[in-house]
Protein backbone atom coordinates (compact mmCIF):
# COMPACT_ATOMS: atom_id res chain seq x y z
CA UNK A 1 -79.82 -56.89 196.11
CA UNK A 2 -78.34 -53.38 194.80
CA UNK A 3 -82.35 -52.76 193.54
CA UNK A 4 -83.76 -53.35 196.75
CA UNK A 5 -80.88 -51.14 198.53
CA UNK A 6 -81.53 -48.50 195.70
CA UNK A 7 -85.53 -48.60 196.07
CA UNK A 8 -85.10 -48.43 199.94
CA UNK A 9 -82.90 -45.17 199.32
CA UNK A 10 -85.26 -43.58 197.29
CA UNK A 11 -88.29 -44.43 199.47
CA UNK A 12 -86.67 -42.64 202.75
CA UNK A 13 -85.35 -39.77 200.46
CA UNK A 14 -89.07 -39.32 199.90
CA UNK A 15 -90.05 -39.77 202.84
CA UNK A 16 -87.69 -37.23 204.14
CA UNK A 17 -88.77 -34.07 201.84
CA UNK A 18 -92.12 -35.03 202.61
CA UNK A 19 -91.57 -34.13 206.06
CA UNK A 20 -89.47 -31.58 205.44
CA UNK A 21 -92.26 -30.06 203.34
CA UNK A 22 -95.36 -30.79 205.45
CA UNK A 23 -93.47 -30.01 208.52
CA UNK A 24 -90.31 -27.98 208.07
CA UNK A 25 -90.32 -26.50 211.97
CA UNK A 26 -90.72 -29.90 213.25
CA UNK A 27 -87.87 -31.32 210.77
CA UNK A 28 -85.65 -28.33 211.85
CA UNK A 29 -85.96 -29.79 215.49
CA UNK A 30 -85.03 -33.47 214.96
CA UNK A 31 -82.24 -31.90 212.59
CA UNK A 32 -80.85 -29.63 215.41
CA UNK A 33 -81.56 -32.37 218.00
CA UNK A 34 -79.50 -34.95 215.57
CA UNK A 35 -76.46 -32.62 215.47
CA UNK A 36 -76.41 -31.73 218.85
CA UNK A 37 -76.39 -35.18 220.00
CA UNK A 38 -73.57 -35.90 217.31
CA UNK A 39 -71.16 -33.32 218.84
CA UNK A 40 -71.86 -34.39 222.25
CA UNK A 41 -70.84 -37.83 221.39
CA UNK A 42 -67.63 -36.69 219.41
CA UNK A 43 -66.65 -34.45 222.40
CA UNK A 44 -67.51 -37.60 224.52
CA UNK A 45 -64.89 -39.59 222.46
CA UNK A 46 -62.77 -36.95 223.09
CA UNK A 47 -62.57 -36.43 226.80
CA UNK A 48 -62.19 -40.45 226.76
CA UNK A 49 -59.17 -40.34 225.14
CA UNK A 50 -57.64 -37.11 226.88
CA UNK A 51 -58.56 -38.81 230.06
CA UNK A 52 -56.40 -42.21 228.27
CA UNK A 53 -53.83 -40.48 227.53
CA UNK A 54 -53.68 -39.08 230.81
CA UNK A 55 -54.21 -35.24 229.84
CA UNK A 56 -57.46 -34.46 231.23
């Protein structure tokens, strides 16, 4: 099972520089877009527990 979880990595790795390389403006988008939505959802968990606790 460790193979297959180690060929699957290595397949999406390459998939990923592949884009990166064919598209990098494209790849900086999703990228941005990713972390954006990342932050939005930690300060999400955040405001849910302020508002929990009672302090927001």
């Amino acid at each position: 099972m460790t193979r297959v979880k180690k060929i699957v990595l290595w397949v999406l790795v390459a998939f990923a520089a592949y884009a990166i390389f064919t598209s990098p403006d494209q790849a900086a988008d999703i990228v941005r877009t990713s972390w954006g939505m990342i932050v939005d959802g930690a300060r999400s968990i955040g405001n849910f527990f302020d508002a929990l606790l009672g302090r927001g």
